[in-house]
N, C-alpha and C. Protein backbone atom coordinates (compact mmCIF):
# COMPACT_ATOMS: atom_id res chain seq x y z
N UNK A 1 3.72 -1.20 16.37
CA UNK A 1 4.99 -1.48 15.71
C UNK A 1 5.94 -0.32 15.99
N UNK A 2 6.87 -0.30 16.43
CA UNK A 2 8.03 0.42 17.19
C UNK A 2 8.56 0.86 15.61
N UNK A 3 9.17 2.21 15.45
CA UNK A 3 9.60 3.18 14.47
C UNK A 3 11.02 3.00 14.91
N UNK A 4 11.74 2.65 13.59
CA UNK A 4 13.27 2.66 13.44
C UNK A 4 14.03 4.05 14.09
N UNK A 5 14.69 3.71 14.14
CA UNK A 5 16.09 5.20 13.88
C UNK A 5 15.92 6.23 13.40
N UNK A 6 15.91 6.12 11.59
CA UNK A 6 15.35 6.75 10.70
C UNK A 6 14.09 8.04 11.31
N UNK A 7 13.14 7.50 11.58
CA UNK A 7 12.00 7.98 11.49
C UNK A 7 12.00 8.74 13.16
N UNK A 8 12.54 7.61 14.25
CA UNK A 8 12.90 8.44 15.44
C UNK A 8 13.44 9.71 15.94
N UNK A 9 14.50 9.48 14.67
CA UNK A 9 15.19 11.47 14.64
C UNK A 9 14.31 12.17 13.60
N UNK A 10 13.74 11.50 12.70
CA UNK A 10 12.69 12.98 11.65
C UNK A 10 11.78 13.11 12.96
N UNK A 11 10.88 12.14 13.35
CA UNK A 11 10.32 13.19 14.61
C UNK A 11 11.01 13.72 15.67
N UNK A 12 12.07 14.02 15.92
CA UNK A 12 12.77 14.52 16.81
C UNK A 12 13.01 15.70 16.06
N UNK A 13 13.27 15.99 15.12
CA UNK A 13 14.19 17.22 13.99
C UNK A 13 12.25 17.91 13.96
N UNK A 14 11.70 17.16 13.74
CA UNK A 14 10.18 17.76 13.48
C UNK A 14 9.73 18.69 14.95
N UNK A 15 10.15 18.03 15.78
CA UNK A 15 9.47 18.78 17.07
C UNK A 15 10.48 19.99 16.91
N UNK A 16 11.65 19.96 16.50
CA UNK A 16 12.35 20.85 16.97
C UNK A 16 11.91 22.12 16.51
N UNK A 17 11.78 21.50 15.10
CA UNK A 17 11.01 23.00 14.30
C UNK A 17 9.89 23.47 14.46
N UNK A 18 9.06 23.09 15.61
CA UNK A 18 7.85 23.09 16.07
C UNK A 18 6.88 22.63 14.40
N UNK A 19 7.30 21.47 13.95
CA UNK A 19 6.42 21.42 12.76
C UNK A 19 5.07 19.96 13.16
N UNK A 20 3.99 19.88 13.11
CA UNK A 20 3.38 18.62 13.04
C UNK A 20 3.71 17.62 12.30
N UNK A 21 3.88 16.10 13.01
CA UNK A 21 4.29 15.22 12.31
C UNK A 21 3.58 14.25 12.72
N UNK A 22 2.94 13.15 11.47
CA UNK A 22 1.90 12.04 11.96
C UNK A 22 2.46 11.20 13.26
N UNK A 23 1.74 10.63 13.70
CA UNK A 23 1.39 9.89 15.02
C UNK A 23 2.17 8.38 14.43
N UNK A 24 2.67 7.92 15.40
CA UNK A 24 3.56 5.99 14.61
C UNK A 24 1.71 5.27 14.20
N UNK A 25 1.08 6.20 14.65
CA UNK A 25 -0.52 4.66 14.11
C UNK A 25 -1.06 5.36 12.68
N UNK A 26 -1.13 7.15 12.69
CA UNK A 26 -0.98 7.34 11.10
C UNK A 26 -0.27 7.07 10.29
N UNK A 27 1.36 7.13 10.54
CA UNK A 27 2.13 6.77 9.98
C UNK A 27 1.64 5.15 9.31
N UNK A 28 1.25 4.21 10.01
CA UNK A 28 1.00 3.18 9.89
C UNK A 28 -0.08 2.74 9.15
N UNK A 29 -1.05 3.40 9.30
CA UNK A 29 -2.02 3.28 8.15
C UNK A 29 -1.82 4.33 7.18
N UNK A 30 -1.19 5.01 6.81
CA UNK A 30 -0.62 5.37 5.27
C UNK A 30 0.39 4.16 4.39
N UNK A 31 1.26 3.81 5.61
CA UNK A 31 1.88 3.13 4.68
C UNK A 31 1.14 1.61 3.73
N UNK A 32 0.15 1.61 4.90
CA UNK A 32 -0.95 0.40 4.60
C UNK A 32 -1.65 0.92 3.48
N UNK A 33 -2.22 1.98 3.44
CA UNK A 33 -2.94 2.45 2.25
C UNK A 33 -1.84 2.48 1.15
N UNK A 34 -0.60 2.86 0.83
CA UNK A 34 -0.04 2.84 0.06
C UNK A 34 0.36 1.92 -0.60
N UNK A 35 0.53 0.68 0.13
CA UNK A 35 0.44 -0.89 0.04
C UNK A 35 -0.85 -1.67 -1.03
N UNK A 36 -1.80 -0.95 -0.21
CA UNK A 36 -3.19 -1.94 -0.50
C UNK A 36 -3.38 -1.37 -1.83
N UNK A 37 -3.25 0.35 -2.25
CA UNK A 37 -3.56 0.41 -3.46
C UNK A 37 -2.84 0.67 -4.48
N UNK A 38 -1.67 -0.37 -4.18
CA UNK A 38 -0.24 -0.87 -4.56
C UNK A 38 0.27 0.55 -5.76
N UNK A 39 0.89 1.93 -4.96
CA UNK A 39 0.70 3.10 -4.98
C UNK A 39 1.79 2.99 -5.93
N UNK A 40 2.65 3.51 -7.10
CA UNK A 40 3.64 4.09 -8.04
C UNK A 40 4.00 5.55 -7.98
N UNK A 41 2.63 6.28 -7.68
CA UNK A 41 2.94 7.88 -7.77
C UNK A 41 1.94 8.38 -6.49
N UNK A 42 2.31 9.33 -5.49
CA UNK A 42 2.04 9.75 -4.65
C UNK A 42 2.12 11.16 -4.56
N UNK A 43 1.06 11.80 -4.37
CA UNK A 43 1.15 13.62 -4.11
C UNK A 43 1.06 13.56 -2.76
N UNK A 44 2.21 14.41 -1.88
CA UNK A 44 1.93 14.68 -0.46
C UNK A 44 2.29 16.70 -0.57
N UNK A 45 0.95 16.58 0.11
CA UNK A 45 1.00 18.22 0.36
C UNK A 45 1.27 18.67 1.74
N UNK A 46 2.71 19.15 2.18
CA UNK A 46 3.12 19.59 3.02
C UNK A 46 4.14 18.54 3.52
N UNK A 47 5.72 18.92 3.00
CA UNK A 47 6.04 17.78 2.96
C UNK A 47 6.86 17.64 4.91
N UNK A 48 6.46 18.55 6.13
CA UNK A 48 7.31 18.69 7.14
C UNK A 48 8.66 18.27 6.88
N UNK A 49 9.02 17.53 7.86
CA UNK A 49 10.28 16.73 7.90
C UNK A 49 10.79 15.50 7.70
N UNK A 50 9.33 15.15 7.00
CA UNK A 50 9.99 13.79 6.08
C UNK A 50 9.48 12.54 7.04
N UNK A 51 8.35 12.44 8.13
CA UNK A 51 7.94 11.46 8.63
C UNK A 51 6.92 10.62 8.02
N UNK A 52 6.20 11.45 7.47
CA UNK A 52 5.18 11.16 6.33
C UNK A 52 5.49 10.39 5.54
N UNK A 53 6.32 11.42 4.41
CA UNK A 53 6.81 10.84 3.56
C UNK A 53 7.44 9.47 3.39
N UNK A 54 8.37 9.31 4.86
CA UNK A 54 9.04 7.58 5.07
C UNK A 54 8.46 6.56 4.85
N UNK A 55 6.87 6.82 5.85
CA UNK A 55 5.45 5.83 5.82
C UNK A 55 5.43 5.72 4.40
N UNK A 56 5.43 6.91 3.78
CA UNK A 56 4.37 6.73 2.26
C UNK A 56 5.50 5.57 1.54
N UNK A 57 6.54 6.26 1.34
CA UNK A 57 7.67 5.43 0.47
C UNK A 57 7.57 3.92 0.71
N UNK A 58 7.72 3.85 1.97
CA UNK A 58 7.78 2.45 2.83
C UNK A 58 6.80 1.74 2.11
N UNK A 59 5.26 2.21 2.15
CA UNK A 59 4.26 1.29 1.66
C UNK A 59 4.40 1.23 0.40
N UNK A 60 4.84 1.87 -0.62
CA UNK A 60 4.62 2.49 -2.06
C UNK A 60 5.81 1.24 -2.49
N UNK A 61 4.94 0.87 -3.97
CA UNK A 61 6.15 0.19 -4.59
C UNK A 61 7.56 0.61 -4.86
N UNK A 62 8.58 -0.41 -5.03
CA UNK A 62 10.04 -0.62 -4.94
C UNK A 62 10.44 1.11 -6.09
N UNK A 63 9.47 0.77 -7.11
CA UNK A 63 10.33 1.91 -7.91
C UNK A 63 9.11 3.09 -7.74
N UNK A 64 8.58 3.26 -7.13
CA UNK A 64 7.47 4.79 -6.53
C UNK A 64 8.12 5.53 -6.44
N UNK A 65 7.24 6.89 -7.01
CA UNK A 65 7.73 8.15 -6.59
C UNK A 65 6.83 8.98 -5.76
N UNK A 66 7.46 9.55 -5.08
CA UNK A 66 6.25 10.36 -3.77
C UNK A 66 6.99 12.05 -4.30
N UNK A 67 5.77 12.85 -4.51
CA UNK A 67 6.29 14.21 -5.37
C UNK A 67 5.38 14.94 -3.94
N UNK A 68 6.24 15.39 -3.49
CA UNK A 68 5.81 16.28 -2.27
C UNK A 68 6.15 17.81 -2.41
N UNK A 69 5.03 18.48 -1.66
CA UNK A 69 4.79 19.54 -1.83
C UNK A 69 4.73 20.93 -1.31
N UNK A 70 5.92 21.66 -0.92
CA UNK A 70 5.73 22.74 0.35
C UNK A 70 6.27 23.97 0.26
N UNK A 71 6.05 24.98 0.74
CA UNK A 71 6.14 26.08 0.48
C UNK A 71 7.39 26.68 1.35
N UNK A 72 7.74 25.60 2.06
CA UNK A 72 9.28 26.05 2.84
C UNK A 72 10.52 25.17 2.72
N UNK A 73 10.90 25.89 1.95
CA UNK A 73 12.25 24.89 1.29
C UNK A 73 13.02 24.52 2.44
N UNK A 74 13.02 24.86 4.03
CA UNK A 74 13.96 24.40 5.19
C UNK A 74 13.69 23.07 5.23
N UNK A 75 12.10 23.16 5.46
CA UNK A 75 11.37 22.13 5.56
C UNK A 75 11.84 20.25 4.63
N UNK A 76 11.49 20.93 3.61
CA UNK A 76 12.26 19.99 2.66
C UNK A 76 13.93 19.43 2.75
N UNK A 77 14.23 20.45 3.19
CA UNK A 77 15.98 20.16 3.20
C UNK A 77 15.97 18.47 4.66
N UNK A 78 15.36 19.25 5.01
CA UNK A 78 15.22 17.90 6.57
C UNK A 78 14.22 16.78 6.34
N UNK A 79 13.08 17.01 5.28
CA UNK A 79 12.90 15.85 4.93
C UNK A 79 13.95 14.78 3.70
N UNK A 80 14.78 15.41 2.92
CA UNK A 80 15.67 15.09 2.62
C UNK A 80 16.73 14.08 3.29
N UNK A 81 16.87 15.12 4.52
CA UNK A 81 17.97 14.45 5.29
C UNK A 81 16.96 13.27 5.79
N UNK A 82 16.06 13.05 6.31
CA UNK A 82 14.98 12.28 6.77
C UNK A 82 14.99 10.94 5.90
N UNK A 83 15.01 11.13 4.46
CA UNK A 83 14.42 9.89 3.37
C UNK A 83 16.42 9.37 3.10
N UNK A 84 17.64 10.29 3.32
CA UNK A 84 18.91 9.77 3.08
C UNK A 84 19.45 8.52 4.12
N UNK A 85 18.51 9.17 5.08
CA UNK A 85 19.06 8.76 6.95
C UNK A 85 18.11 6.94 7.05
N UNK A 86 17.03 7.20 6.20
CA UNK A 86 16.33 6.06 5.95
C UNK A 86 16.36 5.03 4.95
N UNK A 87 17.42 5.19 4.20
CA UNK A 87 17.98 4.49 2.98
C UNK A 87 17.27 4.60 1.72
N UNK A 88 16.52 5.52 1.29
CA UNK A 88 15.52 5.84 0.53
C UNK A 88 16.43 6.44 -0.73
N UNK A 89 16.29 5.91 -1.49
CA UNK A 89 16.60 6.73 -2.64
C UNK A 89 16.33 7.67 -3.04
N UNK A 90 17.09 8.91 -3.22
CA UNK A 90 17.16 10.12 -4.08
C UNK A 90 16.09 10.29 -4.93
N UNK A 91 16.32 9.48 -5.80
CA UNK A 91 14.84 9.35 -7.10
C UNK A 91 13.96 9.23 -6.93
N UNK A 92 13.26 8.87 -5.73
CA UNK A 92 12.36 7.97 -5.33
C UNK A 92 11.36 9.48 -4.62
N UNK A 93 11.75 10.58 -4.52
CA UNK A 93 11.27 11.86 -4.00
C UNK A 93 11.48 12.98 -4.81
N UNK A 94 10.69 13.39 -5.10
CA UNK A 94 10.21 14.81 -6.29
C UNK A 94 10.01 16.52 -5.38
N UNK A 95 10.59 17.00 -4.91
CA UNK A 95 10.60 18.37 -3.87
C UNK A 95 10.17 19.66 -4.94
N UNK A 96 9.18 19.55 -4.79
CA UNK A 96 8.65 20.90 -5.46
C UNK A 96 8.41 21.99 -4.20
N UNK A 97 9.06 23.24 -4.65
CA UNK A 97 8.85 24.28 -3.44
C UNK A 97 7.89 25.22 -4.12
N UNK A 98 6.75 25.50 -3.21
CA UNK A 98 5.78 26.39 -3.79
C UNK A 98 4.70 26.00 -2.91
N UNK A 99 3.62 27.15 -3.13
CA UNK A 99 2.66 27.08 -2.23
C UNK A 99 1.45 26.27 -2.96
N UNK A 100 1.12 25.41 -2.63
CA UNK A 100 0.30 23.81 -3.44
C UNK A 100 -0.79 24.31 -4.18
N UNK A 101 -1.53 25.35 -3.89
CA UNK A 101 -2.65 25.96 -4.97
C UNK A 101 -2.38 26.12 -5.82
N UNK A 102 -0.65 26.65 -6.24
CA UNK A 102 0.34 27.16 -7.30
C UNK A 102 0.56 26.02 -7.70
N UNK A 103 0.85 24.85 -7.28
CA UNK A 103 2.41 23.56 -7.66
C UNK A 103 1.15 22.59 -8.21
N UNK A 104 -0.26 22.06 -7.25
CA UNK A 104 -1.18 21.46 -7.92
C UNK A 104 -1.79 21.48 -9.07
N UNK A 105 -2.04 22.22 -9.59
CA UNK A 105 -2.66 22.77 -10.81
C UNK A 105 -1.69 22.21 -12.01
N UNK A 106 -0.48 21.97 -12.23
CA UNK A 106 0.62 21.87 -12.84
C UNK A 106 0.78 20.67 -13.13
N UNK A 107 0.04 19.28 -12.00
CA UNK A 107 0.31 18.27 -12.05
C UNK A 107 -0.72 17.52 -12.86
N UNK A 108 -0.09 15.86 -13.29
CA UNK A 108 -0.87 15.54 -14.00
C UNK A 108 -2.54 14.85 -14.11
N UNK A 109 -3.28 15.19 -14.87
CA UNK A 109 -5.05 14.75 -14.13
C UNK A 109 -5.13 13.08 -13.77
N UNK A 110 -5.33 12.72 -13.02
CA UNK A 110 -5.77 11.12 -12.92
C UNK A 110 -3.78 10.40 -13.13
N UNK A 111 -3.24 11.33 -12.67
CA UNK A 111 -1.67 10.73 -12.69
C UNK A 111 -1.07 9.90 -11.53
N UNK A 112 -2.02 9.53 -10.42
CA UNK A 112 -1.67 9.41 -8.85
C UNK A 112 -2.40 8.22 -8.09
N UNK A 113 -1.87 7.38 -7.59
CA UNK A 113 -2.51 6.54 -7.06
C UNK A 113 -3.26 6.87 -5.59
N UNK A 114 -2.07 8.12 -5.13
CA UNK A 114 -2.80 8.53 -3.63
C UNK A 114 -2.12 9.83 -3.42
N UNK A 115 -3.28 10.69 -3.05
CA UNK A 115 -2.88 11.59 -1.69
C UNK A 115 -3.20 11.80 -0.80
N UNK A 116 -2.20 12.80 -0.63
CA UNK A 116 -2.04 12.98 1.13
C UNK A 116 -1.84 14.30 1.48
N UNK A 117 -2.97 15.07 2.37
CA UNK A 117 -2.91 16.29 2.83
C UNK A 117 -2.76 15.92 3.90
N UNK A 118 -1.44 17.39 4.41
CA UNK A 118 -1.15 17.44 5.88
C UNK A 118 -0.57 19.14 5.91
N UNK A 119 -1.48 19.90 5.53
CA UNK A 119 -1.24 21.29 5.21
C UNK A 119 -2.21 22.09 5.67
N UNK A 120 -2.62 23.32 5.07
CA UNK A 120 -2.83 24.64 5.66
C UNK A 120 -4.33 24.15 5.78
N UNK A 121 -4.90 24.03 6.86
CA UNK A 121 -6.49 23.20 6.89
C UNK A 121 -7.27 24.63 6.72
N UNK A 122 -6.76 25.89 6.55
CA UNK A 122 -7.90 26.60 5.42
C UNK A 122 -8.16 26.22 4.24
N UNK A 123 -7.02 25.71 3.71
CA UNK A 123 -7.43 25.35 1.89
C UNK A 123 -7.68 23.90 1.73
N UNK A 124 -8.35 23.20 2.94
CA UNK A 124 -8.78 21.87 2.59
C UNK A 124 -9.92 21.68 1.59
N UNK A 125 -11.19 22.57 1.38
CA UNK A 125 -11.68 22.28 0.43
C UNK A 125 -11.21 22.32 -1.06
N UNK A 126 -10.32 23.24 -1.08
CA UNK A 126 -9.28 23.40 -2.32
C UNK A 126 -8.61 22.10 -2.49
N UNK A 127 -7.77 21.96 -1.57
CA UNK A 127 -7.57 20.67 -1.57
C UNK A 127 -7.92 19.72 -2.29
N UNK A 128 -9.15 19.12 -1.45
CA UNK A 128 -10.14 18.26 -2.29
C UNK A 128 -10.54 18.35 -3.64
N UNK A 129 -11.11 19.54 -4.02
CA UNK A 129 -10.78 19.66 -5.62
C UNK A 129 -10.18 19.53 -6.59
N UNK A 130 -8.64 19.36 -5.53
CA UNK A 130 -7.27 19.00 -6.77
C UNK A 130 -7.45 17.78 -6.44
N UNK A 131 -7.41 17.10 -5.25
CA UNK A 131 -7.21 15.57 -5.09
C UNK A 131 -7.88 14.96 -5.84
N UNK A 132 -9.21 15.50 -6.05
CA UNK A 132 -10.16 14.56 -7.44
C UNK A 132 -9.49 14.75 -8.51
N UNK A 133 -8.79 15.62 -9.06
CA UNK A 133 -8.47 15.69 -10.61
C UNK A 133 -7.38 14.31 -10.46
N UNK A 134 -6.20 14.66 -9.31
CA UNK A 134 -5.01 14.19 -9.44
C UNK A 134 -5.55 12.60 -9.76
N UNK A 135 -6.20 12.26 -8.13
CA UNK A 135 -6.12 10.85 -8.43
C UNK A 135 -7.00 9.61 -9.37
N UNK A 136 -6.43 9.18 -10.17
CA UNK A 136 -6.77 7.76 -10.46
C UNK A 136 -7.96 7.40 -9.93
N UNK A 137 -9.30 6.61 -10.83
CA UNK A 137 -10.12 6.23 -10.28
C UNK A 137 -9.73 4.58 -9.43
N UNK A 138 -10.29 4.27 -8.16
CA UNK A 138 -9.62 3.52 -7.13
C UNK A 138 -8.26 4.19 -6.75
N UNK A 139 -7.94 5.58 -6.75
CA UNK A 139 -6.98 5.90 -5.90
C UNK A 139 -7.69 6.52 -4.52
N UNK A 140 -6.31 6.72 -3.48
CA UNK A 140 -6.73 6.89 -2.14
C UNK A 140 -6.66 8.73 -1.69
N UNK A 141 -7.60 9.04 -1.03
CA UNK A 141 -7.33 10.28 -0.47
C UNK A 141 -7.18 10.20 0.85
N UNK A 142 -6.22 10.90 1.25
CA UNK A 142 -6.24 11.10 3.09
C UNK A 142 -5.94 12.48 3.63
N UNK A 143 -6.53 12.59 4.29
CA UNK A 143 -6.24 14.29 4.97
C UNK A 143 -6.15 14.23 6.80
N UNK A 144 -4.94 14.78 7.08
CA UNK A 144 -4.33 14.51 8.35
C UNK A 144 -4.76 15.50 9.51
N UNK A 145 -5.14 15.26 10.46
CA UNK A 145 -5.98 16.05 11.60
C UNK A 145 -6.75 16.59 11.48
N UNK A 146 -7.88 15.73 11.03
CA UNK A 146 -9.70 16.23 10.50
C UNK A 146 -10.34 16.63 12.26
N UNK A 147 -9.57 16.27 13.01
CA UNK A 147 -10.68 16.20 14.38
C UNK A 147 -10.25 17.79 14.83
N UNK A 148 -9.10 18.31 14.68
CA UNK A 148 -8.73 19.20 15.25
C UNK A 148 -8.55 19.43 16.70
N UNK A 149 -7.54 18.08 17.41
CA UNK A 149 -8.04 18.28 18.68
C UNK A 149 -9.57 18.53 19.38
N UNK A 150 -10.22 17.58 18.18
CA UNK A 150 -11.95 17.70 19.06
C UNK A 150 -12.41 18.62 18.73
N UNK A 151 -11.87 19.70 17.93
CA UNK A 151 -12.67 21.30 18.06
C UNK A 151 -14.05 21.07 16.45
N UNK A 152 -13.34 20.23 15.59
CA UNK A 152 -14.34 20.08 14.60
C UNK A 152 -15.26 19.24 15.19
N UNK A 153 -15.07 17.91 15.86
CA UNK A 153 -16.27 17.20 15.94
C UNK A 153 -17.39 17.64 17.03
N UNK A 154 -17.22 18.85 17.43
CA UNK A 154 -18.11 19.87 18.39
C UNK A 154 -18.73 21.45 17.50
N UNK A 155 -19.70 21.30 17.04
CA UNK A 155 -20.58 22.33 16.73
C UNK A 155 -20.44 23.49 17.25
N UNK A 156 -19.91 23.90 18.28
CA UNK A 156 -19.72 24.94 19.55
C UNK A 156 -18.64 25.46 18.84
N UNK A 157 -17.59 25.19 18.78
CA UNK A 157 -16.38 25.71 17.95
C UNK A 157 -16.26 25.86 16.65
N UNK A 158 -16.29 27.58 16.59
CA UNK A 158 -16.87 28.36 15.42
C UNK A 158 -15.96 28.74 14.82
N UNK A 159 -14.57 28.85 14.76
CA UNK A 159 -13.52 29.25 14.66
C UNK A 159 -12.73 28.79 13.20
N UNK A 160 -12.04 28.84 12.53
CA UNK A 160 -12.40 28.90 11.00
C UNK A 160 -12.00 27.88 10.60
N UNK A 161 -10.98 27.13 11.04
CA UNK A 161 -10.11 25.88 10.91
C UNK A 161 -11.00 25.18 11.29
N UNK A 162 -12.09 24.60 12.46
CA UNK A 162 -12.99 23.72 12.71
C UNK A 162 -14.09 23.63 11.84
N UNK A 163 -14.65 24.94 11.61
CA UNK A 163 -15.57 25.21 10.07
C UNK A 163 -15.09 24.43 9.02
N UNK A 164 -13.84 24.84 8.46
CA UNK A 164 -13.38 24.14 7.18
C UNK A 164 -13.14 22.91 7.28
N UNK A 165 -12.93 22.10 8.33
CA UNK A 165 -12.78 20.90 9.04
C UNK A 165 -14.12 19.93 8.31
N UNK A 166 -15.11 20.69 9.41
CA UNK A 166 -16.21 20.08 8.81
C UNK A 166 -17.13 20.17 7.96
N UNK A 167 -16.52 21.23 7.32
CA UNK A 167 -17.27 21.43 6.01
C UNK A 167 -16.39 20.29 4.81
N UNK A 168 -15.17 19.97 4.93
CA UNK A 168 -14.57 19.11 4.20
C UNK A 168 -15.43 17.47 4.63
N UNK A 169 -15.36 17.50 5.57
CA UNK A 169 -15.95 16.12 6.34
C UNK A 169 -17.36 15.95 5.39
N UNK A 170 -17.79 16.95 5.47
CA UNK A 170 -19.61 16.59 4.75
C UNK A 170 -19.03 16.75 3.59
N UNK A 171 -18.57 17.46 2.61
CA UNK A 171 -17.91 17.52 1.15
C UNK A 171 -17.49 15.82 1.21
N UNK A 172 -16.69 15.89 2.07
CA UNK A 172 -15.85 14.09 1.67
C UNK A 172 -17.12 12.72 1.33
N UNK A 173 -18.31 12.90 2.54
CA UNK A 173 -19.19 12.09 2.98
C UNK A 173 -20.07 11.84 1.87
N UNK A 174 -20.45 13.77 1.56
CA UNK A 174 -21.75 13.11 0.37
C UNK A 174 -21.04 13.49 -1.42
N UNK A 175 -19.99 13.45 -1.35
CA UNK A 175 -19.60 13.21 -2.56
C UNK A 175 -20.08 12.12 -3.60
N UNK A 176 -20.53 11.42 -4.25
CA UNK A 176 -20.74 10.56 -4.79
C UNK A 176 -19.65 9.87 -5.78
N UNK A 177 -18.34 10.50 -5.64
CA UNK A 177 -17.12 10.08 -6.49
C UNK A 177 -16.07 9.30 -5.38
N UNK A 178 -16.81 9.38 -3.94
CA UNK A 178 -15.61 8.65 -3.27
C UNK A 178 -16.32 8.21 -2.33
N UNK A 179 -15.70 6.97 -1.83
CA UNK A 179 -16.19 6.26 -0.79
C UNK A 179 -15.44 6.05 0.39
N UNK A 180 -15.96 7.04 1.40
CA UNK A 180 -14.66 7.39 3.02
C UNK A 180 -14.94 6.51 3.86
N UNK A 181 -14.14 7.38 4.92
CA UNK A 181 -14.04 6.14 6.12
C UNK A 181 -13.04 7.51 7.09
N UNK A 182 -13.50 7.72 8.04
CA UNK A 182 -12.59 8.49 9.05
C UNK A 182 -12.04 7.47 10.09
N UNK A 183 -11.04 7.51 10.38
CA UNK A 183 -9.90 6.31 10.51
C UNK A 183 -9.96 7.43 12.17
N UNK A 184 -9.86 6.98 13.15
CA UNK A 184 -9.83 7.56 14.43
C UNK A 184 -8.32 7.67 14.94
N UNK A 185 -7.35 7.53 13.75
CA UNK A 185 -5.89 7.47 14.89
C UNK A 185 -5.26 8.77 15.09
N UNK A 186 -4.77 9.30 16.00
CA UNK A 186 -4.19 10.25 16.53
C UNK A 186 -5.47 10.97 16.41
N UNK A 187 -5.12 12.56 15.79
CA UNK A 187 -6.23 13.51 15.62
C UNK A 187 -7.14 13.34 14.09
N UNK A 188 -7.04 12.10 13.72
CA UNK A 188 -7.39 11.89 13.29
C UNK A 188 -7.74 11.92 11.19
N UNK A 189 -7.62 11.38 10.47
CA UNK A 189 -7.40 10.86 9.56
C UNK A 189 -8.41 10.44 8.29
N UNK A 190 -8.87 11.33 7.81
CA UNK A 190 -10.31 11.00 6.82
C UNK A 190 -9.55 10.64 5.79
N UNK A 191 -10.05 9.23 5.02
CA UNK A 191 -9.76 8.77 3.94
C UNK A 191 -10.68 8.73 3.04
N UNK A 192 -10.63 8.37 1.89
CA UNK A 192 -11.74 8.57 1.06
C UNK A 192 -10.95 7.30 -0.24
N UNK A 193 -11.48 6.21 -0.93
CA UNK A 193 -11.45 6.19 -2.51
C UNK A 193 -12.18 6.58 -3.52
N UNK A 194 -10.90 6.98 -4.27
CA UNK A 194 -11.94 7.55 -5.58
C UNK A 194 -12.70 6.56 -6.61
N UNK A 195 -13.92 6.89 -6.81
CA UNK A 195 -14.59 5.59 -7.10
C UNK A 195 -14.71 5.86 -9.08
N UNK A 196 -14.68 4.90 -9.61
CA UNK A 196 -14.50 5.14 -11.21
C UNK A 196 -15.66 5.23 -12.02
């Protein structure tokens, strides 16, 4: 499915800032997940330039709020321009600036139908720890470039980001509070529901 206007210049404004921005087939299965588990409130951690976020809104019901989360207020300003340029309502996006170990903790327990990490893949197991409080039992977790360009799903690469990679991967797998699924698009995409 071919990406509007909208979303054509946030990844264009995204490369510029050399920032990562999902793939049109992640994009596509977020907004599907946001759909299927007919989403109202959304935590996204790391909010880039607002490509994410479009998907999420897009799938998320008419009156959803997506409360995104980043530690560089530039960042935000262009996902801003990103969700205005896409006809998205103002209200409809919550910009908390702060670094998410700080801003998570703050939010409400079991308040969230889904999140979404696309941030500092040292603090993915941290991560995960908040994502269980946040979400709702039958809410969705997703965390964005689990493969690492291949370097996690190879044992050989020792390097600290591939470690935490797959140390989240086995955390996600034998959890007994969620039931995953690593989704193969782009670099790939571990989902998880939280089970009640």
């Amino acid at each position: 499915m071919a990406e509007d206007d909208a979303l054509v210049d946030a990844r264009a404004r995204s490369h510029a800032a050399a920032l990562r921005a999902v793939s049109p087939g992640t994009g596509a299965a977020l907004r599907l997940l946001a759909g299927a588990c007919d989403a109202k409130a959304v935590v996204e951690i790391g909010t880039g330039a607002g490509v994410s976020g479009i998907h999420l809104m897009r799938g998320m019901r008419p009156d959803g709020v997506l409360t995104t989360v980043d530690s560089e207020p530039d960042r935000q300003q262009l996902a801003r321009q990103a969700y205005r340029e896409a006809g998205i309502a103002a209200n409809r996006a919550r910009f908390i600036c702060g670094r998410a170990l700080d801003v998570l903790p703050r939010l409400t327990d079991g308040g969230y139908d889904l999140v979404f990490c696309d941030a500092d893949r040292l603090e993915c197991l941290a991560y995960l720890d908040e994502s269980l409080r946040l979400l709702r039992p039958g809410g969705v977790l997703c965390f964005e470039g689990t493969f690492a360009q291949g370097r996690a799903l190879d044992a050989a690469h020792q390097d600290a980001e591939s470690v935490h990679l797959r140390e989240l991967m086995r955390a996600v797998r034998d959890s007994p509070r969620l039931a995953p699924v690593l989704l193969p698009t782009d670099d790939g995409l571990l989902c998880a529901v939280r089970r009640a």
